[in-house]
N, C-alpha and C. Protein backbone atom coordinates (compact mmCIF):
# COMPACT_ATOMS: atom_id res chain seq x y z
N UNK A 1 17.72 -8.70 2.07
CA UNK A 1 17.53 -8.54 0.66
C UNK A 1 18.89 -8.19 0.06
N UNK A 2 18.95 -6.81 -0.58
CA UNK A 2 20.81 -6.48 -1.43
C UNK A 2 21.05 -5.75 -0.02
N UNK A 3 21.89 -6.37 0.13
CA UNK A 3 22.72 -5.38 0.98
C UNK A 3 24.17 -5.57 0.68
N UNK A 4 25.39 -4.72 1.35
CA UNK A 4 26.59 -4.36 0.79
C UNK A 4 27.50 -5.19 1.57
N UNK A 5 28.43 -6.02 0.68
CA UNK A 5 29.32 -6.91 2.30
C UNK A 5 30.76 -6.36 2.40
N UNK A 6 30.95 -5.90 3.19
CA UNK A 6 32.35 -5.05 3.24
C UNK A 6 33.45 -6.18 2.80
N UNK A 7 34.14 -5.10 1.61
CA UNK A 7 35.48 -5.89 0.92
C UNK A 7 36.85 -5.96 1.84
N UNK A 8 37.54 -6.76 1.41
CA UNK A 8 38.92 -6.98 1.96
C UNK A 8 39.69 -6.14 1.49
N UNK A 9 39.73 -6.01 -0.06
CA UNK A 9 41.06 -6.12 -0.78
C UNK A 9 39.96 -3.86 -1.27
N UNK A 10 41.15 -3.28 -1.99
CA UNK A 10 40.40 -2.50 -2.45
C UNK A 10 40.20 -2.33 -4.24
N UNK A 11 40.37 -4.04 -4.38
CA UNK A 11 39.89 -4.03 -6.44
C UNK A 11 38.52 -4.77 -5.93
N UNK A 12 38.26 -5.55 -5.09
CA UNK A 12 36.73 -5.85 -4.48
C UNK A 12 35.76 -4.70 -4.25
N UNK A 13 36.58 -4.28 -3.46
CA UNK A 13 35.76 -2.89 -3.05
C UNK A 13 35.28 -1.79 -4.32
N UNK A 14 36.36 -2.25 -5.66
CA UNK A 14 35.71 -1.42 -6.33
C UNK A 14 34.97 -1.82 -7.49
N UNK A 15 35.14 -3.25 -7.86
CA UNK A 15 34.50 -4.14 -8.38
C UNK A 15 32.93 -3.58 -7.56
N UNK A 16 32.83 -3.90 -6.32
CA UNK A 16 31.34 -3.95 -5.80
C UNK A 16 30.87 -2.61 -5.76
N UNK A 17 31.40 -1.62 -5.53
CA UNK A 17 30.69 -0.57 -5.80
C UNK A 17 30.76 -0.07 -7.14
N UNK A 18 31.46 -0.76 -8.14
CA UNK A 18 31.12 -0.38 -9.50
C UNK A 18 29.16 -1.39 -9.79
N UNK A 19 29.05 -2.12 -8.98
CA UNK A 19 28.47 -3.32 -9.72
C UNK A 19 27.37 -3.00 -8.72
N UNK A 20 27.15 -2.39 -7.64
CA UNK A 20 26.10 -2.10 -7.18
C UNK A 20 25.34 -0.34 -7.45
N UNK A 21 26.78 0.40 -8.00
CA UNK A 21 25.95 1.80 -8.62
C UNK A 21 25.47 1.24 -10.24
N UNK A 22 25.80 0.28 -10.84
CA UNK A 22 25.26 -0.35 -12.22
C UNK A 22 23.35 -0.86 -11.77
N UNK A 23 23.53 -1.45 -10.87
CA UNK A 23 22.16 -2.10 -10.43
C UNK A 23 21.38 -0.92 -9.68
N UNK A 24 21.92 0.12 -9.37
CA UNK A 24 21.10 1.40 -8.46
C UNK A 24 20.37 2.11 -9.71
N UNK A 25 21.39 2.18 -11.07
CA UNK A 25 20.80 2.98 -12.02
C UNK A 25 19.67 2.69 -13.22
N UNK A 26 19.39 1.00 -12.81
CA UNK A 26 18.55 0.34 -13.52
C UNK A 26 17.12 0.95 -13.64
N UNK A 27 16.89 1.07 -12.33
CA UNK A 27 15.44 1.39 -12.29
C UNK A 27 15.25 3.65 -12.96
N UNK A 28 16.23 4.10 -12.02
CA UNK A 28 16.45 5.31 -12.96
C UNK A 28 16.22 5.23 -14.31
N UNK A 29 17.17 3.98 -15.17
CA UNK A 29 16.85 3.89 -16.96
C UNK A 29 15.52 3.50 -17.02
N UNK A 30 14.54 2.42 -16.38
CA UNK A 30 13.69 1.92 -16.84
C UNK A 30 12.29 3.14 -16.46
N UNK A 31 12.80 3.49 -15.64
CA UNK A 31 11.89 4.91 -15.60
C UNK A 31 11.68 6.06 -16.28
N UNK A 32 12.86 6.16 -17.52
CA UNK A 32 12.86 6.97 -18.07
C UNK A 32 12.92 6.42 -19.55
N UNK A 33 12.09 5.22 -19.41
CA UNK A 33 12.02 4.24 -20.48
C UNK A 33 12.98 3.55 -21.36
N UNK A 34 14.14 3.92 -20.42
CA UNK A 34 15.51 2.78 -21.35
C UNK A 34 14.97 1.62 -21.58
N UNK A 35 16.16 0.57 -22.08
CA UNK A 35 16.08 -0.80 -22.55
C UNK A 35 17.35 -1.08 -21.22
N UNK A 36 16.73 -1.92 -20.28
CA UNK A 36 18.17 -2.40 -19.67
C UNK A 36 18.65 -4.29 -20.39
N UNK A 37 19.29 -4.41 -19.40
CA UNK A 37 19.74 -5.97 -20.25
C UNK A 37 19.00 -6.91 -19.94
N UNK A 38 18.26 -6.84 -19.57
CA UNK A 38 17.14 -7.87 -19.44
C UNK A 38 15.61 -7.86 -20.21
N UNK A 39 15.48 -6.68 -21.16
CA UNK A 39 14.68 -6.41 -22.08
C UNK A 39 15.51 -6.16 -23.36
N UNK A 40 14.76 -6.95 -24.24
CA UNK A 40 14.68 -7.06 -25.86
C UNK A 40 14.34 -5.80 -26.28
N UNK A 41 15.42 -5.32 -27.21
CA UNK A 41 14.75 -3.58 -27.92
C UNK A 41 13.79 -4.47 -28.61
N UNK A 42 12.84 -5.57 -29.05
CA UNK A 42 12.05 -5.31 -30.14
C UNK A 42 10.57 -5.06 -29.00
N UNK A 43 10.85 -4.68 -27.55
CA UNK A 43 9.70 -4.25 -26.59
C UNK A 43 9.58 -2.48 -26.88
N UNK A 44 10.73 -1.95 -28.03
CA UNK A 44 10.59 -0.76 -28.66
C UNK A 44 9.24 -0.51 -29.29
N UNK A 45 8.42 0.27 -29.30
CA UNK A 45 7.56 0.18 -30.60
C UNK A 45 7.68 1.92 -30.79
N UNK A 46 7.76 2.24 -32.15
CA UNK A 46 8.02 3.63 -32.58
C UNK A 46 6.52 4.85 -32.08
N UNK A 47 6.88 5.70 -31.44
CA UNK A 47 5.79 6.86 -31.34
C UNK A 47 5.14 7.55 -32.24
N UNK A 48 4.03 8.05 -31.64
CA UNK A 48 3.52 9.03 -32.97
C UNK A 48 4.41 10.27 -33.15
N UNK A 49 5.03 10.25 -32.31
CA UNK A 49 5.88 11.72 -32.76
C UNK A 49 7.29 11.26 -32.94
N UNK A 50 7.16 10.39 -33.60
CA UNK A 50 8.99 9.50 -34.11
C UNK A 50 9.83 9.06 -33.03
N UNK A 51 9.14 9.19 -31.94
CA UNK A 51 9.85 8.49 -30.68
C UNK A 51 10.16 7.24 -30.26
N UNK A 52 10.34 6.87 -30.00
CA UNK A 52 10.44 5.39 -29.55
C UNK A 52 9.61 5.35 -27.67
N UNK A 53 8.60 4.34 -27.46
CA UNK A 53 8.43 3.82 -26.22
C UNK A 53 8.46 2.52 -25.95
N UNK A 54 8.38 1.87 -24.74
CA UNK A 54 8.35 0.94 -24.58
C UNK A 54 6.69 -0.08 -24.33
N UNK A 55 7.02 -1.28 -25.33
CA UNK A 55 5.55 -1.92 -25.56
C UNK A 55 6.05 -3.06 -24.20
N UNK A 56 5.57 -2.90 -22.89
CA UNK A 56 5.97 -3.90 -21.96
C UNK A 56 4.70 -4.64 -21.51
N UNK A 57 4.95 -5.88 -20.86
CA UNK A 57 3.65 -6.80 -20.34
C UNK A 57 3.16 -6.05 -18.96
N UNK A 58 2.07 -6.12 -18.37
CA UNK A 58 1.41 -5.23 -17.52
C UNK A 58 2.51 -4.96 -16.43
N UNK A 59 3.17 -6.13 -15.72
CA UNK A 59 3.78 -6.21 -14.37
C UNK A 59 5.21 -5.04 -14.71
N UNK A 60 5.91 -5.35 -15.96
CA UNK A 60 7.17 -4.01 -16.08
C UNK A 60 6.68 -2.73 -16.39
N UNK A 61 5.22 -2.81 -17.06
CA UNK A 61 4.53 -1.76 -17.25
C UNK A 61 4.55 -0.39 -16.08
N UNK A 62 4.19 -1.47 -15.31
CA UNK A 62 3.64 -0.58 -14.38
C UNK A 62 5.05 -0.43 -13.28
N UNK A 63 5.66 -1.06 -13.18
CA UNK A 63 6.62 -1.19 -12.40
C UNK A 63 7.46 0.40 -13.19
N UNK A 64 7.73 0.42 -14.51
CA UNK A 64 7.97 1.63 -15.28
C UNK A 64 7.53 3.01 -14.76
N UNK A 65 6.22 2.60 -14.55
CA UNK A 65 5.69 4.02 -14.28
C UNK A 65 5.79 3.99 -12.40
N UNK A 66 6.17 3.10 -12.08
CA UNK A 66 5.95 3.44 -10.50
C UNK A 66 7.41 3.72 -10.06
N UNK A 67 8.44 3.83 -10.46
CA UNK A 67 9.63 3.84 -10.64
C UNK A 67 9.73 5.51 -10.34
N UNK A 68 8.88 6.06 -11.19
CA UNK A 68 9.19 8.01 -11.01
C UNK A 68 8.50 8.24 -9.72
N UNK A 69 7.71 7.42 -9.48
CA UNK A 69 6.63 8.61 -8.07
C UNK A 69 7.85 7.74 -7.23
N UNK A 70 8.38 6.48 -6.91
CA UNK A 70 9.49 6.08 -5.70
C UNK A 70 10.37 6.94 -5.79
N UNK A 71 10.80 7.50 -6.98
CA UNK A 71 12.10 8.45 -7.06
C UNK A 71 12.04 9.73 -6.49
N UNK A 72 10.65 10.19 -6.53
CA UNK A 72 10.08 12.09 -6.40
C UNK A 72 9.35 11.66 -4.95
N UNK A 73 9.37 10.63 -4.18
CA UNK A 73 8.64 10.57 -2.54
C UNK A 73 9.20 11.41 -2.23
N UNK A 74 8.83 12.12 -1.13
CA UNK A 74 8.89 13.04 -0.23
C UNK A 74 8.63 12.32 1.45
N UNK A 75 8.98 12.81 2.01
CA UNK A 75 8.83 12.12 3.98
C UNK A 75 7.26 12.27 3.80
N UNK A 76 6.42 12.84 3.42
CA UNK A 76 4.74 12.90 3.52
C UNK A 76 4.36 11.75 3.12
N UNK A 77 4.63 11.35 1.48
CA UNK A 77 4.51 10.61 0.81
C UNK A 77 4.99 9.08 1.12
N UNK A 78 5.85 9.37 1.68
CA UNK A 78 6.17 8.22 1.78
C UNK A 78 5.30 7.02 2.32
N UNK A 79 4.68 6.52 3.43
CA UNK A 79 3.48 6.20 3.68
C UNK A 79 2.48 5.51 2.03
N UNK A 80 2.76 6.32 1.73
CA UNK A 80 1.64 6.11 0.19
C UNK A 80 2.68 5.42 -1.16
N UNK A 81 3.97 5.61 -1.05
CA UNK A 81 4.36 5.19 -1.84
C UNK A 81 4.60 3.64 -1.58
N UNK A 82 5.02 3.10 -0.35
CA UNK A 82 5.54 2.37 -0.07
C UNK A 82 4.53 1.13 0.23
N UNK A 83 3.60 1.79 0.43
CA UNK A 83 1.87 1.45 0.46
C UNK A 83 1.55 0.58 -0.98
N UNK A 84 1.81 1.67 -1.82
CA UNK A 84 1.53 1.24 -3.24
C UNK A 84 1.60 0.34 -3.67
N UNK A 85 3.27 0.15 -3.28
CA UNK A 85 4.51 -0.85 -3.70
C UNK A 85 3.99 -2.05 -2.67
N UNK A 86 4.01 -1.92 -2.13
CA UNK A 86 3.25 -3.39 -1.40
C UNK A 86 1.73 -4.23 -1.92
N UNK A 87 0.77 -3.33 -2.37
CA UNK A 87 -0.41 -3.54 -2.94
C UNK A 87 -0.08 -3.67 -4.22
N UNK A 88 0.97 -3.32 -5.05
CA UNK A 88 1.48 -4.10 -6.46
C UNK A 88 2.12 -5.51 -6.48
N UNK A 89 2.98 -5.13 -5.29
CA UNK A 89 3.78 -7.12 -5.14
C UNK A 89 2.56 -7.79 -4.94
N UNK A 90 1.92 -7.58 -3.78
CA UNK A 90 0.74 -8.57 -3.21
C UNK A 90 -0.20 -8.89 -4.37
N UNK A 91 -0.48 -7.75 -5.20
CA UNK A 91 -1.03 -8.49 -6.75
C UNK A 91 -0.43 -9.05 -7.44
N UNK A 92 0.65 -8.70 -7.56
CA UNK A 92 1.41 -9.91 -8.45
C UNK A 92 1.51 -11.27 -7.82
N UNK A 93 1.81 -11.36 -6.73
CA UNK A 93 1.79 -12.72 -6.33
C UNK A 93 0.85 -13.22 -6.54
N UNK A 94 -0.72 -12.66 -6.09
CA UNK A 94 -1.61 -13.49 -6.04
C UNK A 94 -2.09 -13.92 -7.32
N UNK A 95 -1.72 -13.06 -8.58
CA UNK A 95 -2.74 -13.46 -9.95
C UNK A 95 -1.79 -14.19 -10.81
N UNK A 96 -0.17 -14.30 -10.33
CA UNK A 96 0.58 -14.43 -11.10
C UNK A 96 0.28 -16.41 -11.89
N UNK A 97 0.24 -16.56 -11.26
CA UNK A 97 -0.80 -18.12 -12.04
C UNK A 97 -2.01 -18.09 -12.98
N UNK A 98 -2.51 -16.69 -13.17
CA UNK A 98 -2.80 -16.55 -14.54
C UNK A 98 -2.71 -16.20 -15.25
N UNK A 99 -1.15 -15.65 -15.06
CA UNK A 99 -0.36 -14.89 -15.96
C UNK A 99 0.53 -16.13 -16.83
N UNK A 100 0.44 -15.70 -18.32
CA UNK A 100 0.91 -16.30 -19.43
C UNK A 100 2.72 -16.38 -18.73
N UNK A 101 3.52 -17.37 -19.94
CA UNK A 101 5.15 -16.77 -19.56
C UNK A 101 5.58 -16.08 -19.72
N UNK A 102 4.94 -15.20 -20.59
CA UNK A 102 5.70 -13.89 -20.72
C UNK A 102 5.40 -12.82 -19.50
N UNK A 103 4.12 -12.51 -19.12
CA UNK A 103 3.97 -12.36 -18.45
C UNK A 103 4.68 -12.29 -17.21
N UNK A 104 4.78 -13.55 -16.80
CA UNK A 104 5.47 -13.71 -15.53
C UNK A 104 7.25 -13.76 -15.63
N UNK A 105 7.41 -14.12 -16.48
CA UNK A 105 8.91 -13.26 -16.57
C UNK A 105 9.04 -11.80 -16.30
N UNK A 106 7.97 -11.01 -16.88
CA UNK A 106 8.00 -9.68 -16.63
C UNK A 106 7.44 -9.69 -14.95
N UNK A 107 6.67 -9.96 -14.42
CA UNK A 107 6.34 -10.02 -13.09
C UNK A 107 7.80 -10.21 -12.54
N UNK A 108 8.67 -10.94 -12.94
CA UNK A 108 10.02 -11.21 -12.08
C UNK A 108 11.00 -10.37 -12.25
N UNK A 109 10.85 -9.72 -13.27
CA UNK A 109 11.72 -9.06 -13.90
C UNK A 109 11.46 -7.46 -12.79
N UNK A 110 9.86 -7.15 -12.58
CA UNK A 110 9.76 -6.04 -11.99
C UNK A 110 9.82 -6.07 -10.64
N UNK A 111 9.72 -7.66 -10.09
CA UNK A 111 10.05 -7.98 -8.65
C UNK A 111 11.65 -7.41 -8.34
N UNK A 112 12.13 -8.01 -8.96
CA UNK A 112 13.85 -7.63 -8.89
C UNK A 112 14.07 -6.08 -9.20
N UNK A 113 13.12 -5.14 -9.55
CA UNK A 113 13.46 -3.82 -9.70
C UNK A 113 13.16 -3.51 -8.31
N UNK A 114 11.74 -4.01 -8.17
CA UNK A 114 11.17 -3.44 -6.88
C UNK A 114 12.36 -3.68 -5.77
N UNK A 115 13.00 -4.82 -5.73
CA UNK A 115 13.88 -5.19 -4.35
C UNK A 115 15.21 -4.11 -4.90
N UNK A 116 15.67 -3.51 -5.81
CA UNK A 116 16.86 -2.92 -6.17
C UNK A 116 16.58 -1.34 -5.73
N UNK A 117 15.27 -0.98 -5.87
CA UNK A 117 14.78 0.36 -5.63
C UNK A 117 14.71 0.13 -3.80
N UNK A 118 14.20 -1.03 -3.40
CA UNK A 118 14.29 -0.89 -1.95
C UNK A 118 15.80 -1.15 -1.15
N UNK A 119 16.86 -1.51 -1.80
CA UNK A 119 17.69 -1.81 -1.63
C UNK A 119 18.40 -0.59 -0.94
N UNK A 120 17.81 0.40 -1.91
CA UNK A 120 18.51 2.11 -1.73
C UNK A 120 17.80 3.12 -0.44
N UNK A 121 16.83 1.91 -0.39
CA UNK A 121 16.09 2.45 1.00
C UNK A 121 17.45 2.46 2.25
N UNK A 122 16.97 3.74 3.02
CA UNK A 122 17.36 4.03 4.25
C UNK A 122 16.73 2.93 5.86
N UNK A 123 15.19 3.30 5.25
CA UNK A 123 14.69 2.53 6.11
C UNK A 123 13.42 1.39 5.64
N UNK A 124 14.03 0.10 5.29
CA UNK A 124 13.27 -0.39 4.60
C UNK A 124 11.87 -1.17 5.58
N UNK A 125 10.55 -1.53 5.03
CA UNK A 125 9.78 -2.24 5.03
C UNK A 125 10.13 -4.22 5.32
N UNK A 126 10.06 -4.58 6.35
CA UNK A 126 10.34 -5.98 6.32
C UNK A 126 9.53 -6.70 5.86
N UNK A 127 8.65 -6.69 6.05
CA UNK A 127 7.32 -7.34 5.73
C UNK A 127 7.53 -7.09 3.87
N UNK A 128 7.45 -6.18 3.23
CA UNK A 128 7.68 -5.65 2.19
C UNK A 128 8.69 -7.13 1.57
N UNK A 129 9.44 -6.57 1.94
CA UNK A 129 10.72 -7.51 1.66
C UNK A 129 10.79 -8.44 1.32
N UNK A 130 10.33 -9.60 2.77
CA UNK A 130 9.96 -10.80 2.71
C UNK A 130 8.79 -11.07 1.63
N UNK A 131 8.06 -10.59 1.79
CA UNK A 131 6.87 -10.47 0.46
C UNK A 131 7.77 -11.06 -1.13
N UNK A 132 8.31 -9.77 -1.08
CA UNK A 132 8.96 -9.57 -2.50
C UNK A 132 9.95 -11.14 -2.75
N UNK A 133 10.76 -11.47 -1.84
CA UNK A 133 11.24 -12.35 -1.67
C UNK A 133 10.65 -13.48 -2.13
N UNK A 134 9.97 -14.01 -1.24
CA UNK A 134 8.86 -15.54 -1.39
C UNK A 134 8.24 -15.10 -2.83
N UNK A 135 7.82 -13.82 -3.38
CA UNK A 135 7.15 -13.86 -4.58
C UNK A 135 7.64 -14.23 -6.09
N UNK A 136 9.16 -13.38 -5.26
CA UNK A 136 10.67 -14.22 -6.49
C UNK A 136 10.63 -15.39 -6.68
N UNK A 137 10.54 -15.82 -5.86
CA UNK A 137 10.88 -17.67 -5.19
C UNK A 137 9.90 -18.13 -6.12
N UNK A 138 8.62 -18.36 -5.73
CA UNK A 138 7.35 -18.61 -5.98
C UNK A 138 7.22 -18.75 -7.63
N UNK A 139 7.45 -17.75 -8.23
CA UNK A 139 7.20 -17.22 -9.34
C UNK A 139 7.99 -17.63 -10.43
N UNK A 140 9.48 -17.81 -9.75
CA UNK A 140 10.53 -18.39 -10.44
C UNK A 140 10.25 -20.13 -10.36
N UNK A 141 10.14 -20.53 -9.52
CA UNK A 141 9.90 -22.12 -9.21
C UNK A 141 8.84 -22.40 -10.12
N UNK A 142 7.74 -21.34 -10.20
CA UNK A 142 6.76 -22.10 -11.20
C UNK A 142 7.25 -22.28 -13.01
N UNK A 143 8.20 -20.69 -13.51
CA UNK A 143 8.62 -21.00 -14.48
C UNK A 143 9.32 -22.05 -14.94
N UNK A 144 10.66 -22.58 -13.93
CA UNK A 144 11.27 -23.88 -14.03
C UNK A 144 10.10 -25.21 -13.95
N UNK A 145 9.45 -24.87 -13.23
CA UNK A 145 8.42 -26.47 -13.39
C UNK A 145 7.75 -26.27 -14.67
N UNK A 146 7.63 -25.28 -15.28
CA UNK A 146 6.71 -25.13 -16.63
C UNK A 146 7.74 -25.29 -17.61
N UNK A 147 9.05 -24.92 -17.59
CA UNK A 147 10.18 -25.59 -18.54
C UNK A 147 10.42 -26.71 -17.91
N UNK A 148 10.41 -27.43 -17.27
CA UNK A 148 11.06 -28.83 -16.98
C UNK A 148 10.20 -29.85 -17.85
N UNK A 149 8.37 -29.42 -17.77
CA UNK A 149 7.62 -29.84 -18.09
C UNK A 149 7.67 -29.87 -20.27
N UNK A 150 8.42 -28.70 -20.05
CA UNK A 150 8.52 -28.27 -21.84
C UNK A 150 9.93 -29.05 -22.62
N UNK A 151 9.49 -29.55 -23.56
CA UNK A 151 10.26 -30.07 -24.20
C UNK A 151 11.25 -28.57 -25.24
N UNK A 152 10.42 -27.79 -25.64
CA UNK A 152 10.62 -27.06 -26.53
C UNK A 152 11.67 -26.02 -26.14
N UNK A 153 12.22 -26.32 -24.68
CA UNK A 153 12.86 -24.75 -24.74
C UNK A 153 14.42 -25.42 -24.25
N UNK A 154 14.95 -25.87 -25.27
CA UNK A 154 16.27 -26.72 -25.27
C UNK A 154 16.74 -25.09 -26.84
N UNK A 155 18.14 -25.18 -26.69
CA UNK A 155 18.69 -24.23 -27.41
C UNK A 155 18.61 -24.79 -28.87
N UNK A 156 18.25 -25.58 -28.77
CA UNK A 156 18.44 -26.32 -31.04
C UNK A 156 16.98 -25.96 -31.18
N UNK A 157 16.17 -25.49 -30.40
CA UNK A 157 14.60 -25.55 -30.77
C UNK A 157 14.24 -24.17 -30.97
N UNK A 158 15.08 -23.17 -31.39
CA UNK A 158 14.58 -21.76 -31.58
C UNK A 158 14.70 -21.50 -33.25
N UNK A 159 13.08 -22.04 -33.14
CA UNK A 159 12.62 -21.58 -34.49
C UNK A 159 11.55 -20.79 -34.66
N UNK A 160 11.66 -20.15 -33.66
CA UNK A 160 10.08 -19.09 -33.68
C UNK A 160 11.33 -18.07 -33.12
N UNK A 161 11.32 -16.74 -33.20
CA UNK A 161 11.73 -15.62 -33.14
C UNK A 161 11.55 -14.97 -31.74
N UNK A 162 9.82 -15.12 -31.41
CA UNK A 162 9.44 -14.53 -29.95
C UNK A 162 10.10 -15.64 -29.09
N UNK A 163 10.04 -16.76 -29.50
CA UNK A 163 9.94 -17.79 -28.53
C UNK A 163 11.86 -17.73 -28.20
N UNK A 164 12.95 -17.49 -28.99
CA UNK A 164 14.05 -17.16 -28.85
C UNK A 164 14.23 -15.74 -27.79
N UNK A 165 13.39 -14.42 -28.05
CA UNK A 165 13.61 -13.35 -27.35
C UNK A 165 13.13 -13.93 -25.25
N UNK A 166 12.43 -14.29 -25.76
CA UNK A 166 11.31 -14.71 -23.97
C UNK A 166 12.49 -15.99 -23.15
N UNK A 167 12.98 -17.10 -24.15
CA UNK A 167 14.36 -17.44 -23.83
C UNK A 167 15.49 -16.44 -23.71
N UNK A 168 15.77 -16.06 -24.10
CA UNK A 168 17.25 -15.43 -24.02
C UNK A 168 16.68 -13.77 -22.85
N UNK A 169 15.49 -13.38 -22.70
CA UNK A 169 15.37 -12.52 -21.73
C UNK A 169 15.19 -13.26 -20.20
N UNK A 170 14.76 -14.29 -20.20
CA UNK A 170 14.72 -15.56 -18.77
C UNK A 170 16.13 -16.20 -18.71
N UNK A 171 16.74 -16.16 -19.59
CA UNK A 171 18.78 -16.12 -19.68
C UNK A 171 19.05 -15.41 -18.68
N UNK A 172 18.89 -13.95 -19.29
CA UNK A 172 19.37 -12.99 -18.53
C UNK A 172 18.93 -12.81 -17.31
């Protein structure tokens, strides 16, 4: 999955560990409900107490909230967390075909958290992995066959507003 490839030079070396503590702290922000660069602030919607949270599709939803209990495991826990995280990919894979595109952008979007949070694993899950992997694959291959199939998502054709944000977040 991410793993680290030892540099030659030492502006590599710091290029990559600038660029892999950037990708370690993603899931930290999205857990504590940032906007990273792959979400649109208009997934902002204002609180009742003048706050701002995030309005996300089920799969970053939850990936949001599962983000704090991976962070606070404990050696007990662990077993159960990692558990979790496997019984969330394995749903996403399997329903993700009746998930809308937005949807499943967000399904990919929280796949790639999930593999960045396991990345930081000591001792990772293979099976896990590979899972997460093929589900990227999978998931992504179907979006490109559903734009190949679309005429509409060429860059002169953004005349709807959402339909520009759901492009330019599958950009990123």
């Amino acid at each position: 999955m991410l793993s680290r490839r030892v540099m030659n030079t030492m502006t590599g070396t710091m290029a990559a560990n600038h660029i892999y503590a950037t990708l370690l702290s993603y899931p930290d922000k999205l857990g504590g409900m940032g906007i990273l660069p792959f979400i649109h602030n208009t997934a902002l919607v204002p609180g009742d107490d003048h706050s701002h949270r995030l309005s996300l599709p089920e799969p970053l939803a939850n990936c949001a909230n599962f983000v704090p209990m991976f962070g606070n495991k404990t050696t007990a826990s662990n077993f159960f967390v990692l558990s979790t995280l496997m019984y969330e990919v394995q749903r996403i894979h399997n329903e993700y075909r009746d998930f809308d595109q937005i949807a499943k952008l967000a399904a990919v979007q929280a796949l790639v958290m999930y593999s960045i949070l396991l990345s930081s694993e000591k001792e990772r899950c293979l099976d896990l992995c590979i899972l997460l992997v093929i589900s990227i694959a999978e998931i992504v291959a179907n979006l490109q066959e559903i734009a190949s199939s679309s005429d509409s998502e060429q860059p002169e054709e953004y005349t709807d507003w959402g339909k520009w944000i759901y492009l330019e977040s599958k950009r990123r």
